[in-house]
Protein backbone atom coordinates (compact mmCIF):
# COMPACT_ATOMS: atom_id res chain seq x y z
CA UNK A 1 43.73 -28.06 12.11
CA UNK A 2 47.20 -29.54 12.35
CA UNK A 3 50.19 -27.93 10.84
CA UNK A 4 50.72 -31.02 8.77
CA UNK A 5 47.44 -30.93 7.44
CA UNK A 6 47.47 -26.86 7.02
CA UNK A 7 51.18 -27.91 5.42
CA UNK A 8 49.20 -29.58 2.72
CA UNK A 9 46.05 -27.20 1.68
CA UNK A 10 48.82 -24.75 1.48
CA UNK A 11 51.34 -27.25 -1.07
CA UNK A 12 47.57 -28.05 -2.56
CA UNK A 13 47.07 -24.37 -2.99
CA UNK A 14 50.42 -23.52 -4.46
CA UNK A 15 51.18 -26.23 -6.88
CA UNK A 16 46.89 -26.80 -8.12
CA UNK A 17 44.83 -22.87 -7.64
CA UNK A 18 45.65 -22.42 -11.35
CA UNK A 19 43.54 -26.14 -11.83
CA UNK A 20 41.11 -24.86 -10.01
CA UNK A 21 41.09 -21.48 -11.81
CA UNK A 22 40.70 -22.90 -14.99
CA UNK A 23 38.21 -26.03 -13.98
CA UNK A 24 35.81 -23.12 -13.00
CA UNK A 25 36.64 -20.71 -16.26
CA UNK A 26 35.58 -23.82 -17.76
CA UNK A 27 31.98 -23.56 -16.73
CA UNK A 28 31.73 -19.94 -17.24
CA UNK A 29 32.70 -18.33 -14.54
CA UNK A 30 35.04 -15.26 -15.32
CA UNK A 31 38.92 -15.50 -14.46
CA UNK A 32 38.24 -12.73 -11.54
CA UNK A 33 35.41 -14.14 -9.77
CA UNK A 34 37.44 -17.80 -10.31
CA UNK A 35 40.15 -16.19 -8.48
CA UNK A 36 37.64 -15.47 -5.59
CA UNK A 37 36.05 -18.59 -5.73
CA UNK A 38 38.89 -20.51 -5.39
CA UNK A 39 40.07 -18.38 -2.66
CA UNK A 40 36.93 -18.94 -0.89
CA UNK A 41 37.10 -22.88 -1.30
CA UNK A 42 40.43 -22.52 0.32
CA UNK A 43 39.57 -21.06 2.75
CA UNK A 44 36.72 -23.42 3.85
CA UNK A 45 39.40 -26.09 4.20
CA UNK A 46 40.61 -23.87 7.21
CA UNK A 47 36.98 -23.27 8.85
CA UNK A 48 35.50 -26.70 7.87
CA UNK A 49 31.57 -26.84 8.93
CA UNK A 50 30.60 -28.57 12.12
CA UNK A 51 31.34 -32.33 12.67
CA UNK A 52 32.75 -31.90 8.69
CA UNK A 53 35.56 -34.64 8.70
CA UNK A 54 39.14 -33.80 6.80
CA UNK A 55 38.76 -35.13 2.81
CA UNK A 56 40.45 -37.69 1.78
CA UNK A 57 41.29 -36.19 -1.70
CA UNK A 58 42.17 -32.50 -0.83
CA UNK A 59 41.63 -31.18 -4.55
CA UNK A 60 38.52 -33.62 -5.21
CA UNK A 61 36.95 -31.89 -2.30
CA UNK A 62 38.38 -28.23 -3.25
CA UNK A 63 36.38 -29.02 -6.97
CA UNK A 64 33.25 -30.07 -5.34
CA UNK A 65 33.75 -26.91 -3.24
CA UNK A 66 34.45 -24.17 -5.91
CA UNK A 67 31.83 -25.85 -8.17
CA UNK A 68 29.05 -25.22 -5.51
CA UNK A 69 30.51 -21.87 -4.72
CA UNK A 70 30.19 -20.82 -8.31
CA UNK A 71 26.42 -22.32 -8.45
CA UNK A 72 25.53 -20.70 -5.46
CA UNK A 73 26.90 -17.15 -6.52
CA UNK A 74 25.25 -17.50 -9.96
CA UNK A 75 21.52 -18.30 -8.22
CA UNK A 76 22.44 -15.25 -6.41
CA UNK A 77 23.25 -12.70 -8.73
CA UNK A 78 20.37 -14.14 -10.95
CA UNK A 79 17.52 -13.28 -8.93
CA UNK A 80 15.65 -10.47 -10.42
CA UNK A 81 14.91 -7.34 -8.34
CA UNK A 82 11.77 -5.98 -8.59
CA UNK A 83 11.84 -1.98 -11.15
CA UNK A 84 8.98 0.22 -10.71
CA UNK A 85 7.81 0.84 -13.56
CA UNK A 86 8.71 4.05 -13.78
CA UNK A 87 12.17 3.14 -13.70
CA UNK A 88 11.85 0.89 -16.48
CA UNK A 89 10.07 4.24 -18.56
CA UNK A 90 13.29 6.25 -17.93
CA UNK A 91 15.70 3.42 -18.89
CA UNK A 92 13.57 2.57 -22.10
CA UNK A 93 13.75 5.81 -23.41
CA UNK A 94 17.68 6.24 -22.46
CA UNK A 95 18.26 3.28 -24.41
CA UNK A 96 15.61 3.91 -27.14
CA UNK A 97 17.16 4.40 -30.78
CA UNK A 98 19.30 7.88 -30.88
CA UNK A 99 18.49 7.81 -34.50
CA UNK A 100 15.27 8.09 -34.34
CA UNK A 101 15.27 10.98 -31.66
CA UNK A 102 17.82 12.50 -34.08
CA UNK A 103 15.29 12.27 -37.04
CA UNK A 104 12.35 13.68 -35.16
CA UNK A 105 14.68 16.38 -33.84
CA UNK A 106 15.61 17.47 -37.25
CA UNK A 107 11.94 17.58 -38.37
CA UNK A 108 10.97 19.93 -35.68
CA UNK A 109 13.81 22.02 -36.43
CA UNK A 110 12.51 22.22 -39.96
CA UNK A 111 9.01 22.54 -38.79
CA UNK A 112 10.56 25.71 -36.86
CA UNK A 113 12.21 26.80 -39.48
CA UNK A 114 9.37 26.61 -41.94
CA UNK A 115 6.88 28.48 -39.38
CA UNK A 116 9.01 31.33 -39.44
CA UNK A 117 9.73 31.73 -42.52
CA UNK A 118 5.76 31.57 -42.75
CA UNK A 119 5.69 34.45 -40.46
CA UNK A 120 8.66 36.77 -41.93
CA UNK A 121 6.17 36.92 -44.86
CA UNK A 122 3.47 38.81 -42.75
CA UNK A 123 3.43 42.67 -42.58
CA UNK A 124 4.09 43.84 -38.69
CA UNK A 125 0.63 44.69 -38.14
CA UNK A 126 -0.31 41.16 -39.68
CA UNK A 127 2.25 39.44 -37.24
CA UNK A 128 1.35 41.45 -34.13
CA UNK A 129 -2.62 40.94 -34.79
CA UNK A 130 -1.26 37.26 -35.45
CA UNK A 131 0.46 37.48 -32.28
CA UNK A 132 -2.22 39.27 -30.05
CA UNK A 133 -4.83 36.74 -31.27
CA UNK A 134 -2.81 33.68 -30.40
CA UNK A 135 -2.78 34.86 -26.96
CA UNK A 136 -6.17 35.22 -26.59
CA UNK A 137 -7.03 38.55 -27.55
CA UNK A 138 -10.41 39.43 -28.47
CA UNK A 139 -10.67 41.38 -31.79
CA UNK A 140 -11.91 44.59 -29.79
CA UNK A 141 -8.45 44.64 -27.92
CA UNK A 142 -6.03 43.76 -31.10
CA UNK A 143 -8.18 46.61 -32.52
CA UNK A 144 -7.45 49.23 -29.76
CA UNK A 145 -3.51 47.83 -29.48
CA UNK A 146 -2.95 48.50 -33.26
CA UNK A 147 -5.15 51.39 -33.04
CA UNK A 148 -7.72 50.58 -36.17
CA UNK A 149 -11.03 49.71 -36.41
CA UNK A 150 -12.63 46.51 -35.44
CA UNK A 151 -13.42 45.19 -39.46
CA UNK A 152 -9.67 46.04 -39.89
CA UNK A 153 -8.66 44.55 -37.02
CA UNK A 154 -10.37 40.95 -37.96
CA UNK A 155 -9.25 41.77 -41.26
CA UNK A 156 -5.36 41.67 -40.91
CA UNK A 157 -5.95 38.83 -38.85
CA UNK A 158 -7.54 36.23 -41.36
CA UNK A 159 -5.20 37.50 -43.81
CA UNK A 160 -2.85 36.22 -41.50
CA UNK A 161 -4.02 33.02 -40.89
CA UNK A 162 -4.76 32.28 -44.10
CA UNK A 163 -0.58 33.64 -45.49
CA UNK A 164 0.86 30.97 -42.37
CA UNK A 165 -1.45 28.62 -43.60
CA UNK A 166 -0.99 28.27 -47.20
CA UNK A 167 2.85 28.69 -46.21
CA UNK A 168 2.32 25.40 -43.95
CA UNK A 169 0.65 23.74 -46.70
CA UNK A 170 2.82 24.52 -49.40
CA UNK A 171 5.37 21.79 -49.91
CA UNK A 172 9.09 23.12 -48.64
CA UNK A 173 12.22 23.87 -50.38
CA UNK A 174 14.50 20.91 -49.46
């Protein structure tokens, strides 16, 4: 490039970038990536394409330029990558409605709450019988732990149950 022409794209890029700027803010483009743009088109004045001839109308041709810069860069950054679908699990639930989590939190602390106050109620051989039982305990081995008969044994045990059950049922003290 001559230094008359190179002279002029840099008078052209002085005095006009902030036309260009604007011209491309005015099809959406944000004011940073306008800046780059127009950088860009500038710069393609310097490296013109093979057998490209010199335009007549510098800032014409810098518009043209920028304008299918910006196109191009929005076709790129629009193309949709592929998400397992895994990924898209983990980000639904990240964004999912922190009220609702909240909610459901605060029932299960109540739930918590009301279970044991349901088992504060038993007697401590009703809780451990309660306890043995839940863990799989036949009646023969709560029996020997507690050191009772077997009838007593399965005894304490439906007693129990049936005290955490009608404390589940029973409606709670809000």
């Amino acid at each position: 490039m001559a230094a008359e022409q190179a002279l002029d794209v840099e008078r052209t890029y002085a005095t006009r970038r902030h036309e260009l700027i604007r011209f491309l803010v005015s099809f959406g483009v944000s004011s940073c990536e306008a800046e780059d743009i127009s950088q860009e088109a500038f710069l393609r004045v310097f490296n013109p394409s093979p057998g490209a001839e010199r335009p007549r109308n510098l800032f014409r041709w810098l518009l043209a330029c920028a304008k299918n810069l910006a196109i191009n860069r929005y076709r790129r950054s629009s193309w949709e990558t592929t998400v397992p679908e895994h990924a898209w699990k983990q980000w639904e639930n990240a964004l999912s409605d922190s009220a609702e989590s909240i909610e459901l939190h605060l029932q299960e602390e109540e739930r918590q709450a009301h279970i044991a106050r349901a088992l504060d109620a038993l007697s401590a051989a009703e809780r451990q019988c309660l306890v043995l039982r839940s863990q799989g305990a036949p009646f023969r081995e709560i029996a020997a732990d507690l050191d009772v008969p077997l009838r007593r044994a399965v005894y304490l045990t439906s007693i129990a149950i049936r005290k955490v059950q009608s404390e589940l049922d029973a409606p709670s003290e809000r």
